[in-house]
Every structure is written in C-alpha cells, then in structure tokens.
N, C-alpha and C. Protein backbone atom coordinates (compact mmCIF):
# COMPACT_ATOMS: atom_id res chain seq x y z
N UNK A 1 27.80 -29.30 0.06
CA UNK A 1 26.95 -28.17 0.40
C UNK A 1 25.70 -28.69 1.13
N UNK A 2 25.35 -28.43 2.54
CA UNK A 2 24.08 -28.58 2.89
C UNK A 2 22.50 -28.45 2.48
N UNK A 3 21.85 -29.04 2.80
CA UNK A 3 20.54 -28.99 1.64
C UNK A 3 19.88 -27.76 2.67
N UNK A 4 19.18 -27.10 2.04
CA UNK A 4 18.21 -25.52 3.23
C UNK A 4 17.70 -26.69 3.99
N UNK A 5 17.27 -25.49 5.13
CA UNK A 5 16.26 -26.07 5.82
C UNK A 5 14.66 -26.00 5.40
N UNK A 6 13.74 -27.15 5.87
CA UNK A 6 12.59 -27.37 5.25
C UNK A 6 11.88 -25.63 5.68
N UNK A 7 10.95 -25.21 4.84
CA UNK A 7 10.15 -23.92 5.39
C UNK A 7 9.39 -24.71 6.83
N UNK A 8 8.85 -25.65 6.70
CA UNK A 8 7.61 -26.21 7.24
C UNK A 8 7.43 -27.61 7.69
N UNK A 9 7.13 -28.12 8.48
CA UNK A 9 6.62 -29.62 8.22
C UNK A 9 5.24 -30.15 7.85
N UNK A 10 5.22 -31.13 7.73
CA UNK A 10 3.95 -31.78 7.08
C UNK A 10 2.96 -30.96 8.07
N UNK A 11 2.42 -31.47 9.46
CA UNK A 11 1.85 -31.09 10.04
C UNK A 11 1.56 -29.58 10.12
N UNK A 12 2.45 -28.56 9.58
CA UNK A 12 1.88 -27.01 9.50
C UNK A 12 1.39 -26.64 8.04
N UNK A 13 2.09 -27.32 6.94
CA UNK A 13 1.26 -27.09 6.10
C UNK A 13 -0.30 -27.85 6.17
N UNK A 14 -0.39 -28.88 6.78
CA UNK A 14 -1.95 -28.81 6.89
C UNK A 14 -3.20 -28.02 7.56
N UNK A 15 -2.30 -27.18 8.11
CA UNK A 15 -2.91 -26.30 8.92
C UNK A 15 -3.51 -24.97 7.96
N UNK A 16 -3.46 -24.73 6.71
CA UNK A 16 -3.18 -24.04 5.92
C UNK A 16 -4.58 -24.39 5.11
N UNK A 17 -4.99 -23.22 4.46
CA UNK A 17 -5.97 -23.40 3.46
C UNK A 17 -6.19 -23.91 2.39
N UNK A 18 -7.26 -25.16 1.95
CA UNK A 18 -7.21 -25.36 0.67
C UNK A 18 -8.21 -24.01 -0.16
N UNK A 19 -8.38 -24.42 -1.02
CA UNK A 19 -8.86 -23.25 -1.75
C UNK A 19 -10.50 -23.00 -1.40
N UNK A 20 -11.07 -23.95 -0.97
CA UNK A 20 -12.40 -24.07 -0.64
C UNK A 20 -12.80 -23.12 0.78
N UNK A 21 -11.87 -23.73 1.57
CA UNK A 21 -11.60 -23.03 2.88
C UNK A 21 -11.40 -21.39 2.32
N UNK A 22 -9.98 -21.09 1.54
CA UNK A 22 -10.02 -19.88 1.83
C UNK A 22 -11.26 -19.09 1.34
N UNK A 23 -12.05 -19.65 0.44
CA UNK A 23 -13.05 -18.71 -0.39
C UNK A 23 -14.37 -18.49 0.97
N UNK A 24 -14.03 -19.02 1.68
CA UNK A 24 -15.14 -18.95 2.47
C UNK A 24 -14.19 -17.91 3.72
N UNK A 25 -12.82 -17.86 3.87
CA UNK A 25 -12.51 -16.37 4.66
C UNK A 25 -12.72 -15.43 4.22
N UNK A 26 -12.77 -14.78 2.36
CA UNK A 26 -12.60 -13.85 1.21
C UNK A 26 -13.57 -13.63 1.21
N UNK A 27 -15.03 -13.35 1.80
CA UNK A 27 -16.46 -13.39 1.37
C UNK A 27 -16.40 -12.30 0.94
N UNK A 28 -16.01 -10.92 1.01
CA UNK A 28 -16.21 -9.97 0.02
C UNK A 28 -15.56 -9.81 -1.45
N UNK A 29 -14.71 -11.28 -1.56
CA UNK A 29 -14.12 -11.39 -2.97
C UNK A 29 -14.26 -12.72 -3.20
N UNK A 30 -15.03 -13.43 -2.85
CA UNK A 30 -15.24 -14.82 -3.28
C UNK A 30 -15.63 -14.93 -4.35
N UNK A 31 -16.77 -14.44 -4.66
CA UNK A 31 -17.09 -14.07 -5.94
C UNK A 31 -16.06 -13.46 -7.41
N UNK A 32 -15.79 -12.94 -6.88
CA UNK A 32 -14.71 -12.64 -8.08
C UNK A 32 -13.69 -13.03 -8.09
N UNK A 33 -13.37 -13.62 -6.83
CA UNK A 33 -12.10 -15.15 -7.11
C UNK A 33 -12.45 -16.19 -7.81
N UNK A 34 -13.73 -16.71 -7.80
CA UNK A 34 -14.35 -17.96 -8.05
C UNK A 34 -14.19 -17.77 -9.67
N UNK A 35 -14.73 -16.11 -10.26
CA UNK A 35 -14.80 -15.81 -11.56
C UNK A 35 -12.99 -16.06 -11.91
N UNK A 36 -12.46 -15.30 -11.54
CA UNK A 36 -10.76 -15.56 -11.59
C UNK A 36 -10.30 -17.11 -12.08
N UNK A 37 -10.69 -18.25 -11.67
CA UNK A 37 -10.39 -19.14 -11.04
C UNK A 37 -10.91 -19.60 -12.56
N UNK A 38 -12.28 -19.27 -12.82
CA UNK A 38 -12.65 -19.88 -14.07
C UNK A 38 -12.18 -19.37 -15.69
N UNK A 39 -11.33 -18.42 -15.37
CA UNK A 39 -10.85 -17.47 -16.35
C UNK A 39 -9.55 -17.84 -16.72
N UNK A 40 -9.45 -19.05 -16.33
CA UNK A 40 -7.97 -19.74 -16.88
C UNK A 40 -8.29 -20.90 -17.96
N UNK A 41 -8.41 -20.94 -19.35
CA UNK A 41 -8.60 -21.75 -20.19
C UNK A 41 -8.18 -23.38 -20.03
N UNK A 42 -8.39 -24.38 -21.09
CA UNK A 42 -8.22 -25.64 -21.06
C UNK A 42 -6.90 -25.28 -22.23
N UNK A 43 -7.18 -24.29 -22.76
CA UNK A 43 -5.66 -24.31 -23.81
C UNK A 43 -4.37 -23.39 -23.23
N UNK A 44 -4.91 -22.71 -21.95
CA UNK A 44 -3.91 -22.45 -21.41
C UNK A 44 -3.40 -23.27 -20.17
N UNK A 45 -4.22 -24.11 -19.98
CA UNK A 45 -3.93 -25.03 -19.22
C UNK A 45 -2.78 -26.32 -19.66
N UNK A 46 -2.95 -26.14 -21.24
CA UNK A 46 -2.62 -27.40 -21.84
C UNK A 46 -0.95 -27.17 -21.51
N UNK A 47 -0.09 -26.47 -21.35
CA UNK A 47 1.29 -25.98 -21.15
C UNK A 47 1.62 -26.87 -20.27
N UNK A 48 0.67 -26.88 -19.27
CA UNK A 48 1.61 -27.82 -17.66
C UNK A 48 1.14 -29.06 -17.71
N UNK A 49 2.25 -29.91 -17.32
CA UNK A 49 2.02 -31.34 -16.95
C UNK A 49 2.57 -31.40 -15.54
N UNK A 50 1.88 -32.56 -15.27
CA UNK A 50 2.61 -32.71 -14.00
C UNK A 50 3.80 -33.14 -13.44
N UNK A 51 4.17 -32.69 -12.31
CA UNK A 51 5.65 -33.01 -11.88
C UNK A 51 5.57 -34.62 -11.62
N UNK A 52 7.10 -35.32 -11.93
CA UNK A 52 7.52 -36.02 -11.99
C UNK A 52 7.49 -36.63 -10.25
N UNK A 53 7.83 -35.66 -9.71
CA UNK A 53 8.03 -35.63 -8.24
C UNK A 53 6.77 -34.73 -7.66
N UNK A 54 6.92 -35.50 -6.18
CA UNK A 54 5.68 -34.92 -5.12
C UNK A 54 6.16 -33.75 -5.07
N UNK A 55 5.68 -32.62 -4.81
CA UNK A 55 5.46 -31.17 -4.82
C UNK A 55 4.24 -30.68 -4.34
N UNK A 56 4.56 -29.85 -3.48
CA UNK A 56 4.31 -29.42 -2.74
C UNK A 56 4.15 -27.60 -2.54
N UNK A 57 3.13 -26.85 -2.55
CA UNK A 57 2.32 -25.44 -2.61
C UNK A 57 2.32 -24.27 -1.80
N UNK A 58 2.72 -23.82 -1.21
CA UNK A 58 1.87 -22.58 -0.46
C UNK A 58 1.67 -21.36 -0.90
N UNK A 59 1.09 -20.43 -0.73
CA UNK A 59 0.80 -19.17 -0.95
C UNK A 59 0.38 -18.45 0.13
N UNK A 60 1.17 -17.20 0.37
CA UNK A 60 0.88 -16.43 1.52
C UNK A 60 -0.16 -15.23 0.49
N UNK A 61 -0.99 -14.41 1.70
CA UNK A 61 -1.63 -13.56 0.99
C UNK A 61 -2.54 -12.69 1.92
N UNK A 62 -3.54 -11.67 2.22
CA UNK A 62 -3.95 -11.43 3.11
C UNK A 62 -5.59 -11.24 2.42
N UNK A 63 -6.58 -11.01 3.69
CA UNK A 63 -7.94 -11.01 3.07
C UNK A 63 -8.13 -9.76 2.16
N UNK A 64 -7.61 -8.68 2.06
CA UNK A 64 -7.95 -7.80 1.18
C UNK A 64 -6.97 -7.68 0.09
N UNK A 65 -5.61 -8.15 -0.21
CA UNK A 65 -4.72 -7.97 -1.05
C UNK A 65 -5.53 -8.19 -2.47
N UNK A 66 -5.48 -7.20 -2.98
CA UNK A 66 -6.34 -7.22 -4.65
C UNK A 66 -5.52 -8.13 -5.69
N UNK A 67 -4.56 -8.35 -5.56
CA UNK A 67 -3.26 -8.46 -6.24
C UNK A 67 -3.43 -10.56 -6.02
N UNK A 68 -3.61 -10.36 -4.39
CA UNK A 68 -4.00 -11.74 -4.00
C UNK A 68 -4.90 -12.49 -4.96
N UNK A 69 -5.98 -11.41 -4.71
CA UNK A 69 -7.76 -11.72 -5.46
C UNK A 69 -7.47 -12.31 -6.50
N UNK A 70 -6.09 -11.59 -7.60
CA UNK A 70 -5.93 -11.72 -9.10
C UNK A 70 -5.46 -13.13 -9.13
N UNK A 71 -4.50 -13.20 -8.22
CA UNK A 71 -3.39 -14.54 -8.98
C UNK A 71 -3.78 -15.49 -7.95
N UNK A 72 -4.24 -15.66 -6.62
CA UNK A 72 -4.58 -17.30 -5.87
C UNK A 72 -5.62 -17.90 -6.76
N UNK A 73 -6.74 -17.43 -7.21
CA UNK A 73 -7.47 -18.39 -7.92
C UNK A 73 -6.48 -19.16 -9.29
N UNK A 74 -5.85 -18.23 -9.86
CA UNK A 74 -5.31 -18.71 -11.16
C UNK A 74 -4.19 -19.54 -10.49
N UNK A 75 -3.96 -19.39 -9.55
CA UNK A 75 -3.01 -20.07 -9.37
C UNK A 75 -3.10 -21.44 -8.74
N UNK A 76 -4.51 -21.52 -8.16
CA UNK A 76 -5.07 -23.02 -7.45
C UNK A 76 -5.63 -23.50 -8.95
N UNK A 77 -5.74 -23.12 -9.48
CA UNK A 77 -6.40 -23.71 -11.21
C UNK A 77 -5.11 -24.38 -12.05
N UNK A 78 -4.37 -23.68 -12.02
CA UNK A 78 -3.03 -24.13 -12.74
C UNK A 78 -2.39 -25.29 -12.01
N UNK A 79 -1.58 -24.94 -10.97
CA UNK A 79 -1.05 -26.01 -9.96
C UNK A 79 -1.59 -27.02 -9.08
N UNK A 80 -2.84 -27.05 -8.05
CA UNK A 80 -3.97 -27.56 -8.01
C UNK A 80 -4.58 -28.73 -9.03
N UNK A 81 -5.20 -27.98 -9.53
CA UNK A 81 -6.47 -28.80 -10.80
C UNK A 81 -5.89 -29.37 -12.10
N UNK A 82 -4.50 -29.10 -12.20
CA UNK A 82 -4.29 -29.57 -13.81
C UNK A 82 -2.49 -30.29 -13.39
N UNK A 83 -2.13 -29.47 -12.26
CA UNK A 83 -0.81 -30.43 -12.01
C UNK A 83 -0.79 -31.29 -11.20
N UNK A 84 -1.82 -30.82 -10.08
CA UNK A 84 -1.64 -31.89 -8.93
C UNK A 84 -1.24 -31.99 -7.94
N UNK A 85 -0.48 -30.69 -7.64
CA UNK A 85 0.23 -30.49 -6.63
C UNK A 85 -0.66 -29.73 -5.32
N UNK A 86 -0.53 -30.07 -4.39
CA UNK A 86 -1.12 -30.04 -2.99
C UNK A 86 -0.89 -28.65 -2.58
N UNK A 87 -1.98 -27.92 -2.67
CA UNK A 87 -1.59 -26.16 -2.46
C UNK A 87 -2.53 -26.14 -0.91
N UNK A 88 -1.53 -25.67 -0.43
CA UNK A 88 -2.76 -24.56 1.17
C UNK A 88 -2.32 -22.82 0.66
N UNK A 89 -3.04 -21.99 1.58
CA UNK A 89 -3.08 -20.95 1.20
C UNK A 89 -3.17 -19.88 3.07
N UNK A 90 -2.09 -19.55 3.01
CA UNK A 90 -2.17 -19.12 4.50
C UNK A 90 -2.28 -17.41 4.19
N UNK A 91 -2.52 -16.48 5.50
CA UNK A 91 -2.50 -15.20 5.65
C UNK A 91 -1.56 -15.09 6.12
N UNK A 92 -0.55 -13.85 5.38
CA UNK A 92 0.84 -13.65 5.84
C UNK A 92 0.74 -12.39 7.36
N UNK A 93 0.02 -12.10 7.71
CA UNK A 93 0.08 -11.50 8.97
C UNK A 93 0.01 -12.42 10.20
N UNK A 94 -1.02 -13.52 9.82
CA UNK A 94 -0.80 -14.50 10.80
C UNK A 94 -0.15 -15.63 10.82
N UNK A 95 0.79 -15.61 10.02
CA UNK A 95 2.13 -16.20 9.54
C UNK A 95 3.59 -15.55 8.92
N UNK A 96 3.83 -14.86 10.00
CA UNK A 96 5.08 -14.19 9.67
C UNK A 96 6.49 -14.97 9.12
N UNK A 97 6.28 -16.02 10.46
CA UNK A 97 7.23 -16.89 10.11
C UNK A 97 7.81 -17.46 8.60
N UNK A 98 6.71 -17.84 7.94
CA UNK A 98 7.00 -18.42 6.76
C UNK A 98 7.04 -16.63 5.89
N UNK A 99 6.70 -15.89 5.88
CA UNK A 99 6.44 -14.58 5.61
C UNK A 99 8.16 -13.92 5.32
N UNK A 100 8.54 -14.65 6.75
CA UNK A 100 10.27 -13.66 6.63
C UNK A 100 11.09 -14.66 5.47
N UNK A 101 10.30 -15.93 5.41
CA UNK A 101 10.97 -16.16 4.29
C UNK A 101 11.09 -16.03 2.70
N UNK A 102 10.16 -15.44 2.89
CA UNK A 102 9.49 -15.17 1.32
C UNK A 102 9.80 -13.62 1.05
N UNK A 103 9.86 -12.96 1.78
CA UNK A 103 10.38 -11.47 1.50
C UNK A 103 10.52 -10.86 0.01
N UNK A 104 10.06 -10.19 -0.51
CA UNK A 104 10.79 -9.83 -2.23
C UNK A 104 11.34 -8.27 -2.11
N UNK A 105 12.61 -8.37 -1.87
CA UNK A 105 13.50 -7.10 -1.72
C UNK A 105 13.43 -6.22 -0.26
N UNK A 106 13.14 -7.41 0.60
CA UNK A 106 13.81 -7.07 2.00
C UNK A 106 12.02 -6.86 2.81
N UNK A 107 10.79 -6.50 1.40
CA UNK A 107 9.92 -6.22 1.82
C UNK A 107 8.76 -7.72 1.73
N UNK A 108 7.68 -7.33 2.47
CA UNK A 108 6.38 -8.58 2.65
C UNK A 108 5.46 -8.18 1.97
N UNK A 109 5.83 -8.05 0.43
CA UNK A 109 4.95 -8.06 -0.17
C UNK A 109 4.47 -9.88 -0.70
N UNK A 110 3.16 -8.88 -0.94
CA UNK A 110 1.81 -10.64 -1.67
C UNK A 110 1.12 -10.54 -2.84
N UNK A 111 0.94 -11.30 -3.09
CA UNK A 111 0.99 -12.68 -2.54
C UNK A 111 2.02 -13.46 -3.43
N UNK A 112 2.46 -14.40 -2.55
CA UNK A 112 3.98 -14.96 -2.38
C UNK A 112 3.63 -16.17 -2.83
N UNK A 113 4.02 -17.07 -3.73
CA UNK A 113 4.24 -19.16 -3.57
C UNK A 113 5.65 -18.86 -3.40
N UNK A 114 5.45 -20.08 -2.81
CA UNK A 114 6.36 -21.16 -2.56
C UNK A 114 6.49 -22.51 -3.13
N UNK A 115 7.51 -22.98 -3.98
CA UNK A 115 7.38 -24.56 -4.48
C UNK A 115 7.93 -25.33 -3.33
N UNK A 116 7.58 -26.50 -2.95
CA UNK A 116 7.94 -27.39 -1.88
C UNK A 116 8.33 -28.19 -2.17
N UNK A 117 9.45 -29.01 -1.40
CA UNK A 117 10.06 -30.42 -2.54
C UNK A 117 8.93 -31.53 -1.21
N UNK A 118 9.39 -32.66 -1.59
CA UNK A 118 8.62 -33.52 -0.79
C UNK A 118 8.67 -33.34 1.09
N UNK A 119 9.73 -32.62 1.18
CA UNK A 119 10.61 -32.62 2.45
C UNK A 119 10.29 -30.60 2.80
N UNK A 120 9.35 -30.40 2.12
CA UNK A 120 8.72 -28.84 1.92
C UNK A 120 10.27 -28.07 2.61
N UNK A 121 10.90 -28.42 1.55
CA UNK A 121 11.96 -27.59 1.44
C UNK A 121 11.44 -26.17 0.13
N UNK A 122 12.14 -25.03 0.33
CA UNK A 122 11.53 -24.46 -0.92
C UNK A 122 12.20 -24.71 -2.38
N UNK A 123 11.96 -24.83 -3.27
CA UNK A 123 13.05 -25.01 -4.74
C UNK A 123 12.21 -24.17 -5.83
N UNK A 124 11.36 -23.52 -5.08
CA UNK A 124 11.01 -22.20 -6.56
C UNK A 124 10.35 -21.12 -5.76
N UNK A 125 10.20 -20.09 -5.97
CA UNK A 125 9.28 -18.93 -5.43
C UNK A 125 8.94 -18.11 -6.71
N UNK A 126 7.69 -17.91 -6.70
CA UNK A 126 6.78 -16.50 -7.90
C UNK A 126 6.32 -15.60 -6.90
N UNK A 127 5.95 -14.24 -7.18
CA UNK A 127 5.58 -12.88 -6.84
C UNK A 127 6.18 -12.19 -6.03
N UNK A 128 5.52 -11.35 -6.06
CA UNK A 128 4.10 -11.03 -5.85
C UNK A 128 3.22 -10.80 -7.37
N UNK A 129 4.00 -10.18 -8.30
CA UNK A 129 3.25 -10.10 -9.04
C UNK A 129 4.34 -10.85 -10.32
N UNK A 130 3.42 -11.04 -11.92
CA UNK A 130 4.18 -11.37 -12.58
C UNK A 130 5.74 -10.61 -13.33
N UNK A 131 6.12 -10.62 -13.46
CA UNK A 131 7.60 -10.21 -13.80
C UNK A 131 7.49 -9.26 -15.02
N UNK A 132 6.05 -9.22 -15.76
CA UNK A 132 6.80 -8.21 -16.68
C UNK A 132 5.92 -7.18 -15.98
N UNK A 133 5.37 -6.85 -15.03
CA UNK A 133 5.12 -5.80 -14.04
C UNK A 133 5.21 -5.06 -13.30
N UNK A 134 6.73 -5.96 -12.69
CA UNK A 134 7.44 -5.71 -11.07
C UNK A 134 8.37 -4.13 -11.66
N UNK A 135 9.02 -4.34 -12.71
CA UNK A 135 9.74 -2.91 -13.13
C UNK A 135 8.75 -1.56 -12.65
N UNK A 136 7.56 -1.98 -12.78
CA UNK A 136 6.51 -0.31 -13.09
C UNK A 136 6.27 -0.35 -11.45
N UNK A 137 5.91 -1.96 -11.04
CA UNK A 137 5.53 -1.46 -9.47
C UNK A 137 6.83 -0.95 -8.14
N UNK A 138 7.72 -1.31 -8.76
CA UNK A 138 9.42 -1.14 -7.96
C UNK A 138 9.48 0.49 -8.05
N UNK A 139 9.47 1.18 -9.31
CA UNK A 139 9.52 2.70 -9.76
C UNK A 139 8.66 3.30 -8.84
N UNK A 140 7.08 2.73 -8.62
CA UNK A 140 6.06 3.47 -8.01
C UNK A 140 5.95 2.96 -6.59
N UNK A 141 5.72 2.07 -6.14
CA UNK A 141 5.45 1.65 -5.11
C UNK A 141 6.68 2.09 -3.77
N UNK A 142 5.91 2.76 -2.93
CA UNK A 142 5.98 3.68 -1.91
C UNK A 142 7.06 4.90 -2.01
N UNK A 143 7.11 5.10 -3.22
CA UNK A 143 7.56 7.14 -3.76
C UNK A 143 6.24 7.16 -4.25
N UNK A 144 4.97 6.69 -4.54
CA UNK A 144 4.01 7.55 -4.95
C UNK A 144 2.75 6.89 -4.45
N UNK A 145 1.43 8.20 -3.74
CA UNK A 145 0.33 7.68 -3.61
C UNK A 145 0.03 6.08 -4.11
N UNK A 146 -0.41 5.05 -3.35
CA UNK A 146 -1.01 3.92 -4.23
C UNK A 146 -2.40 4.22 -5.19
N UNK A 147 -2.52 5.08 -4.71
CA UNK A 147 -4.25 5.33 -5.71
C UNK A 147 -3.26 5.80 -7.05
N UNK A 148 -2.58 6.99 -7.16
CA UNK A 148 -1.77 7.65 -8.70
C UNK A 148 -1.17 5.99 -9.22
N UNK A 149 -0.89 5.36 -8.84
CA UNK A 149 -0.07 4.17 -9.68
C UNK A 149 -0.61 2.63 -9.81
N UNK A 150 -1.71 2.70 -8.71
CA UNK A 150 -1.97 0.70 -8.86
C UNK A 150 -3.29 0.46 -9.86
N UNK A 151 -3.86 1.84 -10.38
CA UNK A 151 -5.01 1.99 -11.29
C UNK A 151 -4.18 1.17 -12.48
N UNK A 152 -2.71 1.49 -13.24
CA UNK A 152 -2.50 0.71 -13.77
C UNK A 152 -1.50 -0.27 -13.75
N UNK A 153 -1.97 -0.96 -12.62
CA UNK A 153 -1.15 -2.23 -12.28
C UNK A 153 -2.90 -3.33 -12.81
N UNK A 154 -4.00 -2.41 -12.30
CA UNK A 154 -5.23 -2.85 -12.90
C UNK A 154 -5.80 -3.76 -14.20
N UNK A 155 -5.51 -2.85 -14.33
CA UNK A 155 -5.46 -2.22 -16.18
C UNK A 155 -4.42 -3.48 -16.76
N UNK A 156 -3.58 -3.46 -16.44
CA UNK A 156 -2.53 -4.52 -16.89
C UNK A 156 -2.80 -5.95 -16.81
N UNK A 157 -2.97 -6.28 -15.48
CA UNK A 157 -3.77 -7.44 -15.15
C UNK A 157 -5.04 -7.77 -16.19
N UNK A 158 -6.11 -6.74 -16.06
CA UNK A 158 -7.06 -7.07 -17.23
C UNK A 158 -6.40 -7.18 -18.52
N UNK A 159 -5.78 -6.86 -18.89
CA UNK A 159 -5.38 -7.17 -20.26
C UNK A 159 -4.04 -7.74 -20.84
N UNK A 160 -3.49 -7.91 -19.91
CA UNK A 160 -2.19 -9.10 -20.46
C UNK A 160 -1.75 -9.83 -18.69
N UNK A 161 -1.96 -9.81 -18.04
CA UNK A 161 -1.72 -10.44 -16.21
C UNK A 161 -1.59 -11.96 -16.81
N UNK A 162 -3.28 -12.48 -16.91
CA UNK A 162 -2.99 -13.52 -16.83
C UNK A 162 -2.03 -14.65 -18.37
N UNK A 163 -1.82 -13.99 -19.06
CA UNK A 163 -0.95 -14.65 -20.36
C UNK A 163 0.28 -14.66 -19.04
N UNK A 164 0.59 -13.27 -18.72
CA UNK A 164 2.12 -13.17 -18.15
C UNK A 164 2.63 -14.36 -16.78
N UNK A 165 1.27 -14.43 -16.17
CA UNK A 165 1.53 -15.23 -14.93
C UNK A 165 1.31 -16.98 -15.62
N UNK A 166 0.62 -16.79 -16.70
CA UNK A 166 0.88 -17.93 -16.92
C UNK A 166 2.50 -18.21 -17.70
N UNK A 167 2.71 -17.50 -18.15
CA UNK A 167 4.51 -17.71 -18.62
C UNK A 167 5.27 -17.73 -17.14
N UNK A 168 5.42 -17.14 -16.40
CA UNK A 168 6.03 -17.22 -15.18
C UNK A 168 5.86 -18.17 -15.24
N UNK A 169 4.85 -19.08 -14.18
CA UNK A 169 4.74 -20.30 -13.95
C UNK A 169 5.47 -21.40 -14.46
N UNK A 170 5.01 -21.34 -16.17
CA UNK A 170 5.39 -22.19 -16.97
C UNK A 170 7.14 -22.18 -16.63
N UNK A 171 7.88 -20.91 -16.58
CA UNK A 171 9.07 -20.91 -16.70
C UNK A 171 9.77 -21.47 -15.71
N UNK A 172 9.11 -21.12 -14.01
CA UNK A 172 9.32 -21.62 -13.00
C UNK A 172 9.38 -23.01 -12.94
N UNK A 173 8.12 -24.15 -13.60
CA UNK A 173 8.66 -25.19 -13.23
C UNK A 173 9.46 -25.89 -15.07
N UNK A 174 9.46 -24.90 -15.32
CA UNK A 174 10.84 -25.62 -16.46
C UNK A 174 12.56 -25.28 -16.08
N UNK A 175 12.15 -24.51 -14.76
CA UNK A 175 13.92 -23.88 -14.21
C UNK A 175 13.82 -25.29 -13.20
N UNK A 176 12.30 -25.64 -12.51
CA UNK A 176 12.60 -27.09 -11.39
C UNK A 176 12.89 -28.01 -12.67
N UNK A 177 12.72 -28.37 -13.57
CA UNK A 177 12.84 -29.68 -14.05
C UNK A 177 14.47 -30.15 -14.94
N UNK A 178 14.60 -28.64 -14.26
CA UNK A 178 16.33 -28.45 -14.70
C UNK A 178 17.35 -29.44 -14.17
C-alpha cells in the first residue's frame, strides 16, 4: 500500500505561524487567547508525554473563528509547551490548499490540526470542535440561525470544553502510538 502524500513540505510549514506571531494577527482576541492558553493546568498537563518520534503541528483557523479563540491557545499549551512538538498556525482562507484537506463532512469548518509525521505526512486530525459536541453542532448548524444555537456551544465550552478537548487529544495521540 502506498504511504499518502506529504500535506506540505518543510519549507511551507515554516511559513506558518508560531503562536507568538499569531497573537499579534488576533489583536481583538489576543487577550483572551493569552487567558485561554493559561487556563490549561500543570495536572492537566500531566496526561501527555512526549512523542517518541519528531512530530509535527498545524492548525488552520481564521481571525474571528470564536471556536478558534477557544481551542488554538489550549492547544499550543498542550502540544507546543509540554510535548514538544513544532506547531505553526495558518488562516484557512488564505490557505485553501491545505484547507481541502482537512474538510470535516465535505465542509471547511475550524479550526482544524493536523498531526505531521516527520515527512509532514498527516497521521491524526482533531476538530473542529471536541467530539462530545459535534452531535449538537451537526443537528444545528446551518438548519438553524447561528445566534438560536452557538449560545450553547458557549456555555459548553465554559463548563466542560476544555476537560473534553483535553480527552480528545489525549486519545488522538494514544490511537498514534498504536
């Protein structure tokens, strides 16, 4: 069986945001990314170790995606700062390309990772959002106003999001270490 083809090469993922960079495109949510970012514990941190193997990050996302706001900080905190792994962070409008590959149910929704093997092939993908969510947003999302339904996609996030995205994660790279 042939191995996929790489998403990317070295040279385009550097083209890509580290987290420093993007907080300085986000200026009307920098601030409450930065808070995001610090809202991930040392005991919820304690779950991940690092990969065995080089690995490799991206995340598509756009400057206003709220959804973005929630999970790129937690997610440069987790994978980033405690695993090690080399994250950029691109805008999926001005990156379609990698965009058509990430698709979740034919649609471009965000924000998207990507796991990269050394050869930024992909070998895991999470979101847009965490999984015990996607049921309520699949039902609502585009049969109903977004104002009637993402109030509690909100709501959820504040009060169980980040436990859930941190189980994702966790599960994601215990399906790579398979």
């Amino acid at each position: 069986m042939p191995q996929p083809q790489p998403l990317m090469t070295a040279e385009d993922f550097a083209t890509g945001w580290t987290w420093e960079q993007y907080l300085q495109q986000v200026t009307a949510s920098a601030r409450l990314q930065a808070k995001h970012y610090q809202s991930v514990t040392d005991d919820e941190l304690s779950v991940f170790t690092p990969p065995d193997e080089t690995l490799y990050a991206i995340v598509l996302s756009s400057e206003k995606c709220g959804d973005g706001a929630w999970a790129i900080p937690r997610l440069v905190r987790i994978l980033q700062d405690r695993m090690g792994i080399q994250l950029r962070i691109f805008f999926r409008d001005e990156h379609e390309d990698l965009m058509d590959h990430l698709e979740t149910d034919g649609k471009r929704a965000i924000p998207k990772l990507a796991v990269l093997d050394q050869d930024f092939r992909i070998v895991g993908v999470w979101g847009p959002y965490p999984e015990a969510i996607k049921p309520y947003v699949r039902e609502h999302a585009g049969k109903h106003d977004r104002s009637e339904w993402y109030p509690e996609v909100m709501k959820y996030y504040r009060k169980s999001g980040q436990g859930d995205l941190i189980r994702d994660i966790q599960a994601l790279f215990e399906e790579l270490a398979v």
